[in-house]
PDB file of N, CA and C in Angstrom:
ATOM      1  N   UNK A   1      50.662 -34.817  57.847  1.00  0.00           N
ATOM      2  CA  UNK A   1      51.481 -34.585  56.695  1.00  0.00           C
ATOM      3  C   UNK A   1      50.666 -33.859  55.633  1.00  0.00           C
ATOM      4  N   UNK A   2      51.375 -33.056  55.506  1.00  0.00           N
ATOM      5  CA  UNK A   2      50.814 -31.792  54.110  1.00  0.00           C
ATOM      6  C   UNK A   2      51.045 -32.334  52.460  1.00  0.00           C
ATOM      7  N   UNK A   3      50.331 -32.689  51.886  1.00  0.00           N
ATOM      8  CA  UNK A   3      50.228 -32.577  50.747  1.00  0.00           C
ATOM      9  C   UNK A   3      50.280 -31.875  49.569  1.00  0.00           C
ATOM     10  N   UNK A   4      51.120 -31.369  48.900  1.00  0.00           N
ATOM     11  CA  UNK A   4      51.016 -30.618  47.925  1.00  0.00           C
ATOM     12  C   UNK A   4      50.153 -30.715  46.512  1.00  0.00           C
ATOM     13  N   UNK A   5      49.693 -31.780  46.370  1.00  0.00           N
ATOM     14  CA  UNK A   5      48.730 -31.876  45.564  1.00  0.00           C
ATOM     15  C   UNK A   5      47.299 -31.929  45.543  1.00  0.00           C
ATOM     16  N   UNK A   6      47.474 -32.100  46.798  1.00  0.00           N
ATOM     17  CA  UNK A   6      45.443 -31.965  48.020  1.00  0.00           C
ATOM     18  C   UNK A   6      45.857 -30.074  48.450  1.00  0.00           C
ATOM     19  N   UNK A   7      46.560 -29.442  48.405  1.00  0.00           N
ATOM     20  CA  UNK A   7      47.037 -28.094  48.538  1.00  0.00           C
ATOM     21  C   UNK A   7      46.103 -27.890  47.000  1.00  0.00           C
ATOM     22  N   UNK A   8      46.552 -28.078  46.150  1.00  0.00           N
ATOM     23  CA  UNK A   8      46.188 -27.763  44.616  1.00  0.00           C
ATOM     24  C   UNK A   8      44.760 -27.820  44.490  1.00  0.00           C
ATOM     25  N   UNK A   9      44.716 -28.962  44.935  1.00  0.00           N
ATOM     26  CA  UNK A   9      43.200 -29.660  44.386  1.00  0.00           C
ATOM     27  C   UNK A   9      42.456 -28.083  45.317  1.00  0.00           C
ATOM     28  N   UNK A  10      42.589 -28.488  46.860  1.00  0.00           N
ATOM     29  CA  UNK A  10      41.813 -27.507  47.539  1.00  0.00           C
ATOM     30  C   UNK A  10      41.950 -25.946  47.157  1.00  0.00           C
ATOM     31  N   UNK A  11      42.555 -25.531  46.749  1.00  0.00           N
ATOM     32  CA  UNK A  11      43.249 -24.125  46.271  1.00  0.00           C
ATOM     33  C   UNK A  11      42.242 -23.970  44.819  1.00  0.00           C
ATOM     34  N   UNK A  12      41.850 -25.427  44.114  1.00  0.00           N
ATOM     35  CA  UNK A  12      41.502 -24.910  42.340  1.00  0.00           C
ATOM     36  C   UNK A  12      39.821 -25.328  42.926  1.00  0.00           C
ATOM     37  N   UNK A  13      39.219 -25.885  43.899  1.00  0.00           N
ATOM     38  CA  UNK A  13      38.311 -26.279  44.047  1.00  0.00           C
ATOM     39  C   UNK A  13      37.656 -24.606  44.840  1.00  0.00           C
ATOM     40  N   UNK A  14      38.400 -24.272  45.690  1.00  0.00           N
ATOM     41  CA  UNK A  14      37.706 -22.757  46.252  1.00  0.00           C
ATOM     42  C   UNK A  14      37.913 -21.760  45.817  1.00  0.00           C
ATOM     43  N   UNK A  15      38.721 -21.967  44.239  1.00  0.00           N
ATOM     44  CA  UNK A  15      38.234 -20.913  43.199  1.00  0.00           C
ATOM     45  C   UNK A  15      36.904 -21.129  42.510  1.00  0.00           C
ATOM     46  N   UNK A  16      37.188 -22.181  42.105  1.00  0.00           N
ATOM     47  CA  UNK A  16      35.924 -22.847  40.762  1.00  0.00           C
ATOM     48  C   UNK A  16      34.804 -22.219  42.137  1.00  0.00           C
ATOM     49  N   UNK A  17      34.441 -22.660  43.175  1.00  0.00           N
ATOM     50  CA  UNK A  17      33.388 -22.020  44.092  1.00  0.00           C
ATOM     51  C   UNK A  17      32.952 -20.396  44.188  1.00  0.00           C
ATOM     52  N   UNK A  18      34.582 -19.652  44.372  1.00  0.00           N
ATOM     53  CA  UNK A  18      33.961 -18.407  43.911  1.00  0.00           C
ATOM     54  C   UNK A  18      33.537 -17.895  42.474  1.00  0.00           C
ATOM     55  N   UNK A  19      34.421 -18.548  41.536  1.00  0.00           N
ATOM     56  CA  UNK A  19      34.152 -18.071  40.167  1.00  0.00           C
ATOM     57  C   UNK A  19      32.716 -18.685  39.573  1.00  0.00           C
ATOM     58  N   UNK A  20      32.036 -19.062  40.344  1.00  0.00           N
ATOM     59  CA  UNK A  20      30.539 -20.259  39.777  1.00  0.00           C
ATOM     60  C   UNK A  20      29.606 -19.134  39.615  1.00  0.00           C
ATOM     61  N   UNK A  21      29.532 -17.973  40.649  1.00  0.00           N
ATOM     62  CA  UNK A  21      29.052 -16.927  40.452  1.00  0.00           C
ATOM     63  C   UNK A  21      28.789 -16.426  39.109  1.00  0.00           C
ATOM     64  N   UNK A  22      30.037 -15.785  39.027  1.00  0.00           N
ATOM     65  CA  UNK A  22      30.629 -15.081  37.802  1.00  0.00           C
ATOM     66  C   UNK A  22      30.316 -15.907  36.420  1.00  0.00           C
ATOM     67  N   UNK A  23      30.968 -17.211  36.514  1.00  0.00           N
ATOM     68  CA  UNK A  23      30.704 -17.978  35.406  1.00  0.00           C
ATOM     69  C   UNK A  23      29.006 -18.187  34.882  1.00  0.00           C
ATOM     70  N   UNK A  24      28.189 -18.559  36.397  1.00  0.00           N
ATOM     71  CA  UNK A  24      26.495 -17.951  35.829  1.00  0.00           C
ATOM     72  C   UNK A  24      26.009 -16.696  35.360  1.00  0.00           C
ATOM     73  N   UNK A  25      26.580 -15.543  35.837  1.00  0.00           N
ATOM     74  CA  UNK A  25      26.250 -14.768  35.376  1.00  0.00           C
ATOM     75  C   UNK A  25      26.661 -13.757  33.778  1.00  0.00           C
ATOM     76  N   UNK A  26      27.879 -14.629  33.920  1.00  0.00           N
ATOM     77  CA  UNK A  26      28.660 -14.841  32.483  1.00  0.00           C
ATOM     78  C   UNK A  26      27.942 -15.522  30.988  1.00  0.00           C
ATOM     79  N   UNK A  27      27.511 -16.625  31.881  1.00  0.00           N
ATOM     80  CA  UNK A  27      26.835 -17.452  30.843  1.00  0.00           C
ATOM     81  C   UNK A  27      24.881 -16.573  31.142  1.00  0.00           C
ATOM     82  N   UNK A  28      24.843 -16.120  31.312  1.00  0.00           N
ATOM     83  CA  UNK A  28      23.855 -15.398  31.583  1.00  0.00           C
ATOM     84  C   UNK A  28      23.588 -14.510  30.589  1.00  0.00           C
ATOM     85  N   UNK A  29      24.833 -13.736  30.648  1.00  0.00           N
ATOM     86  CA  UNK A  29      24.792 -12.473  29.576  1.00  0.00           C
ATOM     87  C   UNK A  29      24.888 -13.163  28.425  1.00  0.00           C
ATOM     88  N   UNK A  30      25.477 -14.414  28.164  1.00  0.00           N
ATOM     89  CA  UNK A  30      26.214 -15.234  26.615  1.00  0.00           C
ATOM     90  C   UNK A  30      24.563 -15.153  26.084  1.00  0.00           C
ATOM     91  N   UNK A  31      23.809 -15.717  27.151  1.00  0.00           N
ATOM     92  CA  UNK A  31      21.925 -16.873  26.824  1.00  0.00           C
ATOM     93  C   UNK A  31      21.700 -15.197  26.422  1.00  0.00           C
ATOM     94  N   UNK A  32      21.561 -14.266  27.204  1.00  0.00           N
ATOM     95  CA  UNK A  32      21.013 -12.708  26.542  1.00  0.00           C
ATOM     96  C   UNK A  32      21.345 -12.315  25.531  1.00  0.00           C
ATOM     97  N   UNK A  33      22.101 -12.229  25.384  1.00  0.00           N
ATOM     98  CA  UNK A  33      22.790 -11.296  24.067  1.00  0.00           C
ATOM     99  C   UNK A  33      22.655 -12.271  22.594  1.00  0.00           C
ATOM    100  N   UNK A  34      22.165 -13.726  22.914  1.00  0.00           N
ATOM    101  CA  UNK A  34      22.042 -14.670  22.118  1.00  0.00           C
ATOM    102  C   UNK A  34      20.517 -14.562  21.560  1.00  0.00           C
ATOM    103  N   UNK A  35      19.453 -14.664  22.656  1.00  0.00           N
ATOM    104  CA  UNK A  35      18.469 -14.181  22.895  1.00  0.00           C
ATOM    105  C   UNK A  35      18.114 -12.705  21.587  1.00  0.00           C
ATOM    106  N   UNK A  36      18.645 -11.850  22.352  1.00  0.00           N
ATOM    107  CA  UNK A  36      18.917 -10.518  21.685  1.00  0.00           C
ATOM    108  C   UNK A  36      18.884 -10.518  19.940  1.00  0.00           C
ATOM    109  N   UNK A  37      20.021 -11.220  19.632  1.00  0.00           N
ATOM    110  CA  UNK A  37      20.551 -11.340  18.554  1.00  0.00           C
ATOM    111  C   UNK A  37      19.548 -12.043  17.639  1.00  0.00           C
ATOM    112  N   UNK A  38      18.965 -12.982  18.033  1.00  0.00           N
ATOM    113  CA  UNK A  38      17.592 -14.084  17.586  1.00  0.00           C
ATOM    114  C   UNK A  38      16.465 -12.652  17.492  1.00  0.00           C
ATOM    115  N   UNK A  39      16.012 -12.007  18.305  1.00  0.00           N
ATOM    116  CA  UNK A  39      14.949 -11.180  18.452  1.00  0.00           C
ATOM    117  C   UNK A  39      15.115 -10.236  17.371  1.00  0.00           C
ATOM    118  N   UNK A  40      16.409  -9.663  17.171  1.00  0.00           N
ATOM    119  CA  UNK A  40      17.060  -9.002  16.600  1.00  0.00           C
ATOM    120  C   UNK A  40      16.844  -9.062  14.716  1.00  0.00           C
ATOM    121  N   UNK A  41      17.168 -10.388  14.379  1.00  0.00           N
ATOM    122  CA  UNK A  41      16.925 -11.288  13.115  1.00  0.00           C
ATOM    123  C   UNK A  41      15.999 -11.469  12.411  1.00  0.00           C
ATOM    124  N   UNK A  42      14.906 -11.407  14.397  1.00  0.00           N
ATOM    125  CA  UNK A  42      13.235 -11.785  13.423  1.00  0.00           C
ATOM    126  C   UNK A  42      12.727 -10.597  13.453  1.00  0.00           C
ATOM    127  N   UNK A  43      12.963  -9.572  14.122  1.00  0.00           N
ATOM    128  CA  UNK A  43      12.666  -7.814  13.601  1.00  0.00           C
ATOM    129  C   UNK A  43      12.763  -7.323  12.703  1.00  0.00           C
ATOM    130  N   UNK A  44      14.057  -7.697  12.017  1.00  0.00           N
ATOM    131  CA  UNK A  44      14.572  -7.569  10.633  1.00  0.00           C
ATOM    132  C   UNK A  44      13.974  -8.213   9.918  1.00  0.00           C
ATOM    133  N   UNK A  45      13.560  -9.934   9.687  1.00  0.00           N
ATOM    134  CA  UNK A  45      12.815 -10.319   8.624  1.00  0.00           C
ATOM    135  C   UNK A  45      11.248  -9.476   8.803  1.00  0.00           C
ATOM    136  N   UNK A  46      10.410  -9.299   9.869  1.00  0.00           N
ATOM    137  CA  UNK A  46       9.772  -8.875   9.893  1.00  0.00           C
ATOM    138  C   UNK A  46       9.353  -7.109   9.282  1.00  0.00           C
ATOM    139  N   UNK A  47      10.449  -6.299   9.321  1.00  0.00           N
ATOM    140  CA  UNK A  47      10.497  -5.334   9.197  1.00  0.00           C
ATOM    141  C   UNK A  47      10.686  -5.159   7.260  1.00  0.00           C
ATOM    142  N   UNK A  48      11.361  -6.345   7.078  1.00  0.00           N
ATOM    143  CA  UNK A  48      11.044  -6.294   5.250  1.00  0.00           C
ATOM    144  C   UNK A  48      10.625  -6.803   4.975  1.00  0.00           C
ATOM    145  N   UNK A  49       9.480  -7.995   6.090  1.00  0.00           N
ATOM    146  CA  UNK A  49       7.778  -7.838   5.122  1.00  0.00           C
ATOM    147  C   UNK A  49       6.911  -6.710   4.890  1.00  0.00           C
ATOM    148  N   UNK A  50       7.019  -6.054   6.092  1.00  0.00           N
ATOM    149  CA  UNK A  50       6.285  -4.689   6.113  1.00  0.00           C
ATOM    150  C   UNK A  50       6.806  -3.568   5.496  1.00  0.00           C
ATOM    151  N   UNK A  51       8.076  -3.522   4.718  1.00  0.00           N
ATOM    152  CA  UNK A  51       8.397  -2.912   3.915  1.00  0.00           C
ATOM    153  C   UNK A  51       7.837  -2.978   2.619  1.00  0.00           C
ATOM    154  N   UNK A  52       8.098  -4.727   1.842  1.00  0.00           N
ATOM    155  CA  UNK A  52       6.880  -5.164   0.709  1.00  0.00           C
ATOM    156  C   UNK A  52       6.108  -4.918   0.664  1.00  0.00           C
ATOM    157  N   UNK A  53       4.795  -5.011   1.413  1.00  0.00           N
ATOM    158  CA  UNK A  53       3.523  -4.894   2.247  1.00  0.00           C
ATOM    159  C   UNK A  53       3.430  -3.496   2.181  1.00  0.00           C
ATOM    160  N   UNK A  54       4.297  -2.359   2.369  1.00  0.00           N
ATOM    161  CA  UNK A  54       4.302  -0.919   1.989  1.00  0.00           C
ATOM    162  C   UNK A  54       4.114  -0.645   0.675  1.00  0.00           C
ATOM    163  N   UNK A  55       5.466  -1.585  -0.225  1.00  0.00           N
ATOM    164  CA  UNK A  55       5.263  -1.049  -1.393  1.00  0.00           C
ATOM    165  C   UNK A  55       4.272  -1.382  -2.404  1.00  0.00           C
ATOM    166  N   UNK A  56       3.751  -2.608  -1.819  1.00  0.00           N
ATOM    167  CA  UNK A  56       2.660  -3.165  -2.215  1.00  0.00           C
ATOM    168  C   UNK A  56       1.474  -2.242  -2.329  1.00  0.00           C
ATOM    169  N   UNK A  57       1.102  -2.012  -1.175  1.00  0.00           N
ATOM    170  CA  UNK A  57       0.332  -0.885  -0.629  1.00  0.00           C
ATOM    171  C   UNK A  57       0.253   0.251  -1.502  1.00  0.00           C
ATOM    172  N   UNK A  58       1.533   1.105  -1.853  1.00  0.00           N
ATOM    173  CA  UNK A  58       1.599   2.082  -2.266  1.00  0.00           C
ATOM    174  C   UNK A  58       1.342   2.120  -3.694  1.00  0.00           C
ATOM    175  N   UNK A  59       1.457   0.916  -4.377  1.00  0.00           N
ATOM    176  CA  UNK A  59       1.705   0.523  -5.399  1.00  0.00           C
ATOM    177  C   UNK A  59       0.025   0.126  -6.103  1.00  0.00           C
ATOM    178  N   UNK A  60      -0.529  -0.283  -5.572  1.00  0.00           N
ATOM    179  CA  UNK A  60      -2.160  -0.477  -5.464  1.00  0.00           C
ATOM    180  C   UNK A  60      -2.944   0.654  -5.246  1.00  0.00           C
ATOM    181  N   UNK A  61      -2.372   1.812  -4.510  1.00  0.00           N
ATOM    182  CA  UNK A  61      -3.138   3.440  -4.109  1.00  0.00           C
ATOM    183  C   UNK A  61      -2.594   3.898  -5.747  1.00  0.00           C
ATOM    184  N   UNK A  62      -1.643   4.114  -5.980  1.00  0.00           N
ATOM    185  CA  UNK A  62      -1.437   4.501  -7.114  1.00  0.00           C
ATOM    186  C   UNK A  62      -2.127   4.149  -8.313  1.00  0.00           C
ATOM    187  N   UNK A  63      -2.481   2.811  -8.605  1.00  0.00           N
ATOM    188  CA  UNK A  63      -3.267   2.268  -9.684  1.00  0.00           C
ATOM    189  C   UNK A  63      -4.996   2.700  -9.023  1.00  0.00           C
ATOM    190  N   UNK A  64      -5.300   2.485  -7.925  1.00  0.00           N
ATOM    191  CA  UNK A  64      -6.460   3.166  -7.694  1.00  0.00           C
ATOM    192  C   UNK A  64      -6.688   4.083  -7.726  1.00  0.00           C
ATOM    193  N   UNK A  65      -5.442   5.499  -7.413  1.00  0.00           N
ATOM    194  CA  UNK A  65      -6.163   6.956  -8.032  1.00  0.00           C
ATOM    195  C   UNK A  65      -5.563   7.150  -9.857  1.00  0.00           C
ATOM    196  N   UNK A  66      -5.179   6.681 -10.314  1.00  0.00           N
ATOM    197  CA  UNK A  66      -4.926   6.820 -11.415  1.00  0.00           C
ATOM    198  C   UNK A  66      -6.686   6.349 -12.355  1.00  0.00           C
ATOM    199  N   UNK A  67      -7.173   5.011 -11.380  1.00  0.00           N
ATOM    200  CA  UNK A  67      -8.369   4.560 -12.153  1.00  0.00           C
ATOM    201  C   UNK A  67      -9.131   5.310 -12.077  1.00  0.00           C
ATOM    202  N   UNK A  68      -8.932   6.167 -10.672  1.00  0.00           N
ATOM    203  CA  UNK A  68     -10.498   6.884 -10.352  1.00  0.00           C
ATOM    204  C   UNK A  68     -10.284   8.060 -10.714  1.00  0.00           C
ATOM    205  N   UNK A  69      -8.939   8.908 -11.609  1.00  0.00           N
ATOM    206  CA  UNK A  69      -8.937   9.978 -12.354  1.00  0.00           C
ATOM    207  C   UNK A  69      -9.685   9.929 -13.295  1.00  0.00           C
ATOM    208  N   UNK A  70      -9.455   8.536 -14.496  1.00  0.00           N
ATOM    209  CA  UNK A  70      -9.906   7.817 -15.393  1.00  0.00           C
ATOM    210  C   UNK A  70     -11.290   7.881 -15.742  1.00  0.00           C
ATOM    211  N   UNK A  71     -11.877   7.336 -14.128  1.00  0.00           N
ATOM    212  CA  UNK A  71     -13.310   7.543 -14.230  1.00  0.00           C
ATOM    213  C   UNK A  71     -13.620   8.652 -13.902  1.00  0.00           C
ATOM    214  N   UNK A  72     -13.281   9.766 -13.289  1.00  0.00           N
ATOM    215  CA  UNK A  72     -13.675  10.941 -13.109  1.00  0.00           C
ATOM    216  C   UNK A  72     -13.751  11.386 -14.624  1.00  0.00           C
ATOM    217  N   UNK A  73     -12.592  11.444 -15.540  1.00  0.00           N
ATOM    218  CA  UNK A  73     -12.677  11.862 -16.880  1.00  0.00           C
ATOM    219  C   UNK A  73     -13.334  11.350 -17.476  1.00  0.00           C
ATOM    220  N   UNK A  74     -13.855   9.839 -17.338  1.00  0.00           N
ATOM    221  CA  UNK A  74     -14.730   8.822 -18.275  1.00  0.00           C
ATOM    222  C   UNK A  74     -16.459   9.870 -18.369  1.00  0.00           C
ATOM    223  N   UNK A  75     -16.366   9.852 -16.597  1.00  0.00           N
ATOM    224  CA  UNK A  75     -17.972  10.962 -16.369  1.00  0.00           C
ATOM    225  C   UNK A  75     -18.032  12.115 -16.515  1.00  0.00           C
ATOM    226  N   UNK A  76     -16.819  12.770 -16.892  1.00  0.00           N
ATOM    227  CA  UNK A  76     -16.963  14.022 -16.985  1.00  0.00           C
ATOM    228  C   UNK A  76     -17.552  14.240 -18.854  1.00  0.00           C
ATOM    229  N   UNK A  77     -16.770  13.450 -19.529  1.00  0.00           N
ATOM    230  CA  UNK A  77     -17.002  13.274 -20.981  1.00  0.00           C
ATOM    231  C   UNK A  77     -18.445  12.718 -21.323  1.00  0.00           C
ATOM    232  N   UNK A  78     -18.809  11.677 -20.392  1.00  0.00           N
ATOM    233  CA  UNK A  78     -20.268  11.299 -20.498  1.00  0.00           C
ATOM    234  C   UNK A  78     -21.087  12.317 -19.983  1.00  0.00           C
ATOM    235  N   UNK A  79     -20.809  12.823 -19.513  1.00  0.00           N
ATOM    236  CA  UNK A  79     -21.744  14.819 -18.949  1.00  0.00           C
ATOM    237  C   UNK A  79     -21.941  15.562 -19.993  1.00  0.00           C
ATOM    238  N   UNK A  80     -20.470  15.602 -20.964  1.00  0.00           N
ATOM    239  CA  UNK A  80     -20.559  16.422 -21.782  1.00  0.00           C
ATOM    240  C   UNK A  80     -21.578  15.834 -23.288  1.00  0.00           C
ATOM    241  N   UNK A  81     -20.838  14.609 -23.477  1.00  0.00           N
ATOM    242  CA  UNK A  81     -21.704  14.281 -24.431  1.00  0.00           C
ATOM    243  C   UNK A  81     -23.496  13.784 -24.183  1.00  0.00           C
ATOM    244  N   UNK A  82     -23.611  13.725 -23.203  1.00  0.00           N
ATOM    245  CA  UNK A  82     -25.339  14.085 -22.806  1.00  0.00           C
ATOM    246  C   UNK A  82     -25.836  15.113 -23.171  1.00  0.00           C
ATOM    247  N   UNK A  83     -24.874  16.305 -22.855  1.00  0.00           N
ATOM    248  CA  UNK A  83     -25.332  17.485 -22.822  1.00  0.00           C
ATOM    249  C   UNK A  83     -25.818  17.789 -24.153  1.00  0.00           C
ATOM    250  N   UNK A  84     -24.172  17.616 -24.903  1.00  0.00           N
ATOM    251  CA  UNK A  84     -24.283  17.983 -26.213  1.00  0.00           C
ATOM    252  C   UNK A  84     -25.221  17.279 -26.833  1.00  0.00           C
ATOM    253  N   UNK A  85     -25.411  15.953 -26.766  1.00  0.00           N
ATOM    254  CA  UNK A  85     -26.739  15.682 -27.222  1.00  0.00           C
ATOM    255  C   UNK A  85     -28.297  16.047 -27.057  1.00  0.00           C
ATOM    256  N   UNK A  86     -28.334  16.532 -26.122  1.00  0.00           N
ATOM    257  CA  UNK A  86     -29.399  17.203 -25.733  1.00  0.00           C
ATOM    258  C   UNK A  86     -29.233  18.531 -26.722  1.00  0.00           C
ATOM    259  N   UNK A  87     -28.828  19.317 -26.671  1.00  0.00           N
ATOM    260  CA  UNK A  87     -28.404  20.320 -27.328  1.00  0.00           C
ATOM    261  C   UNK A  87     -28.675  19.967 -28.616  1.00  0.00           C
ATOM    262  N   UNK A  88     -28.025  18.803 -28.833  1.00  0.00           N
ATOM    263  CA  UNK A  88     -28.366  18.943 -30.722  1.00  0.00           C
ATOM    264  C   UNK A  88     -29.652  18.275 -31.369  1.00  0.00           C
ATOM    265  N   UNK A  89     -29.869  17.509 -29.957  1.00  0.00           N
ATOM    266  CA  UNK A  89     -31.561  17.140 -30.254  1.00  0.00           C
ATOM    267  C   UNK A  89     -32.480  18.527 -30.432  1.00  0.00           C
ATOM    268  N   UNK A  90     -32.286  19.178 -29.690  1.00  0.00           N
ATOM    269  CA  UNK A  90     -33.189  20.624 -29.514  1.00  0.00           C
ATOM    270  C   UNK A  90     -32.765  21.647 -30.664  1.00  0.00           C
ATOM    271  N   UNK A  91     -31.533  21.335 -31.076  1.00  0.00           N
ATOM    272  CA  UNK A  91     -31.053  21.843 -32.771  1.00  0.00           C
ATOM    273  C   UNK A  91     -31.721  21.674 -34.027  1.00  0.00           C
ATOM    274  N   UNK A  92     -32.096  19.589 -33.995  1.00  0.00           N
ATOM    275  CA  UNK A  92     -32.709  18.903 -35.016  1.00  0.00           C
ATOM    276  C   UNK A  92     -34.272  19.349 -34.753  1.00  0.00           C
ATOM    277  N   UNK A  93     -34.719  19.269 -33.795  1.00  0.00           N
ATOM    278  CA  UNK A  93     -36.002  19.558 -33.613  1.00  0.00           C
ATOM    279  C   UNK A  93     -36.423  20.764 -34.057  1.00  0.00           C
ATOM    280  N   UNK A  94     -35.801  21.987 -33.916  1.00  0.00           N
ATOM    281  CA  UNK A  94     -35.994  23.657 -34.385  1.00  0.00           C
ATOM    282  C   UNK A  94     -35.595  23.442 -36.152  1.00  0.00           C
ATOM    283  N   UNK A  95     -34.883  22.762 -36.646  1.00  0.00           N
ATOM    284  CA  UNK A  95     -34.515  22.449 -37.810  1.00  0.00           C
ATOM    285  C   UNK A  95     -35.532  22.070 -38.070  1.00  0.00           C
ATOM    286  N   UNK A  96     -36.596  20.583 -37.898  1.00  0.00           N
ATOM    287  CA  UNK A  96     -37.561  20.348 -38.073  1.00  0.00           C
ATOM    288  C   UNK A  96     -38.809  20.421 -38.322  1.00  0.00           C
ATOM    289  N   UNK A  97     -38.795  21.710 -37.080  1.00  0.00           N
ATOM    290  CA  UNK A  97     -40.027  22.389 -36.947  1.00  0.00           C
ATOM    291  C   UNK A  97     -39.982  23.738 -38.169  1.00  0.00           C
ATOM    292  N   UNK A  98     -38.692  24.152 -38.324  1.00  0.00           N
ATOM    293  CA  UNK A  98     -38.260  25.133 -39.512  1.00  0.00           C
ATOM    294  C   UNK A  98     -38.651  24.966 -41.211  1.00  0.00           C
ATOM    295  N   UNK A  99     -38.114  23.454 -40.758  1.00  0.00           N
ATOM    296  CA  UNK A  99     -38.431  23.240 -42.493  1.00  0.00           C
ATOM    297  C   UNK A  99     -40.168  23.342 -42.404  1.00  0.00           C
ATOM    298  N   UNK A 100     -40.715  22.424 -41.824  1.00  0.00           N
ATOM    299  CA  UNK A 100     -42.033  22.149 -41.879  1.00  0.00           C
ATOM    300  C   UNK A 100     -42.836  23.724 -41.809  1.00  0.00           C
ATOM    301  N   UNK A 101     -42.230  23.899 -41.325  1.00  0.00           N
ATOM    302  CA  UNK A 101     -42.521  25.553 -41.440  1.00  0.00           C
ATOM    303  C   UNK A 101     -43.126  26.604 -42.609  1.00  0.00           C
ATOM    304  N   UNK A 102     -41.609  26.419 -43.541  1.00  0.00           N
ATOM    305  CA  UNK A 102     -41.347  26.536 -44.768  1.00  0.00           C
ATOM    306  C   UNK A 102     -41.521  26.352 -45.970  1.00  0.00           C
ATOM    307  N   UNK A 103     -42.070  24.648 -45.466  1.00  0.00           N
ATOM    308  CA  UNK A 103     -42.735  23.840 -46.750  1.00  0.00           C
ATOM    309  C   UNK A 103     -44.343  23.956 -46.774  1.00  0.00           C
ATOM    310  N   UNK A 104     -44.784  24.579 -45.761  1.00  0.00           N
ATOM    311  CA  UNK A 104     -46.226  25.233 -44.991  1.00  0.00           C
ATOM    312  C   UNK A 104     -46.211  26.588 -45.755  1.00  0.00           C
ATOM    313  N   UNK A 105     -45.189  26.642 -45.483  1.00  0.00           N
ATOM    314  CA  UNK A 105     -45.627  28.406 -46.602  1.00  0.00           C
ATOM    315  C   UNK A 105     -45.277  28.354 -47.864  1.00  0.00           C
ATOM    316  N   UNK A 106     -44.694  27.636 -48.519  1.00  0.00           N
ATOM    317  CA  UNK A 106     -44.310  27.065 -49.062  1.00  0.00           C
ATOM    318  C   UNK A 106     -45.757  26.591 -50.303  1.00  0.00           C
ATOM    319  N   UNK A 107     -46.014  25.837 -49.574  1.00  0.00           N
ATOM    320  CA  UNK A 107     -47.383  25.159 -50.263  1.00  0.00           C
ATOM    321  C   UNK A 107     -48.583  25.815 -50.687  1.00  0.00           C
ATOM    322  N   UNK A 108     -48.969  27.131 -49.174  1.00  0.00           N
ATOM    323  CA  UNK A 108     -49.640  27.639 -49.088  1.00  0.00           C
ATOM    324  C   UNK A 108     -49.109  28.933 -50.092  1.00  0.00           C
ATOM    325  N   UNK A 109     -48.283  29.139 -50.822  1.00  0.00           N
ATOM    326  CA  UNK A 109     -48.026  30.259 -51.410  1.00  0.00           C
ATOM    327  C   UNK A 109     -47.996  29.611 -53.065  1.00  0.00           C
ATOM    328  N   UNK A 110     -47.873  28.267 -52.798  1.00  0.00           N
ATOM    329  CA  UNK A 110     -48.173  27.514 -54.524  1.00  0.00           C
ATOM    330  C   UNK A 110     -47.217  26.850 -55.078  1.00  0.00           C
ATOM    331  N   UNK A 111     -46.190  27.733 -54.145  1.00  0.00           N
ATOM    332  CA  UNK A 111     -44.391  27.221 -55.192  1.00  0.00           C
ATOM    333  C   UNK A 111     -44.833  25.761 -54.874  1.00  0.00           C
ATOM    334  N   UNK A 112     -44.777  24.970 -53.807  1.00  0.00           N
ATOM    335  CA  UNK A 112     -44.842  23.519 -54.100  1.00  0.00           C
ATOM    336  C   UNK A 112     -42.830  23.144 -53.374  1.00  0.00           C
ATOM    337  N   UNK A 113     -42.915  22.187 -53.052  1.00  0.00           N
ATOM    338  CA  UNK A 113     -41.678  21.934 -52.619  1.00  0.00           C
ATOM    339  C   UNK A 113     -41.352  20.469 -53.243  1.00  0.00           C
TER     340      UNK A 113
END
């Protein structure tokens, strides 16, 4: 005697068998693309630390060539005013040696200074 409900059962049982396949490989792609999506998230947080970390970066080169213009101009002005001091030492000194000069002939001629 045939059963119509052992018909059913056997009929939904040697689907669920072929579809077990499908359903693993179903849930397969679900775990991937889940996977994916996670990998996906931490690329992104990762990718705007290293964006900060850029501007950071860029942001620190900038204050460092701005300083080292600074000091380029700081030494360029300390060049000059060496120089010029040198220069006006060798000014005062010819001045020096001028008057004394002067007050030498000066003396020696009687006027008296």
């Amino acid at each position: 005697m045939f059963h119509p409900a052992f018909a059913l059962v056997m009929v939904t049982a040697a689907a669920a068998q072929t579809a077990s396949p499908d359903t693993q490989a179903l849930q397969a792609l679900v775990t991937e693309i889940r996977q994916l999506r996670q990998d996906l998230q931490s690329t992104t947080v990762v990718t705007q630390r290293v964006q900060i970390v850029l501007y950071r970066l860029q942001t620190q080169t900038a204050l460092v060539t701005r300083a080292s213009s600074r000091l380029d101009d700081a030494r360029s002005s300390l060049g000059k005013i060496q120089s010029d001091k040198g220069i006006i030492a060798g000014q005062a000194l010819e001045a020096e040696e001028a008057f004394q000069e002067r007050a030498g002939s000066c003396k020696a001629q009687g006027n008296g200074v």
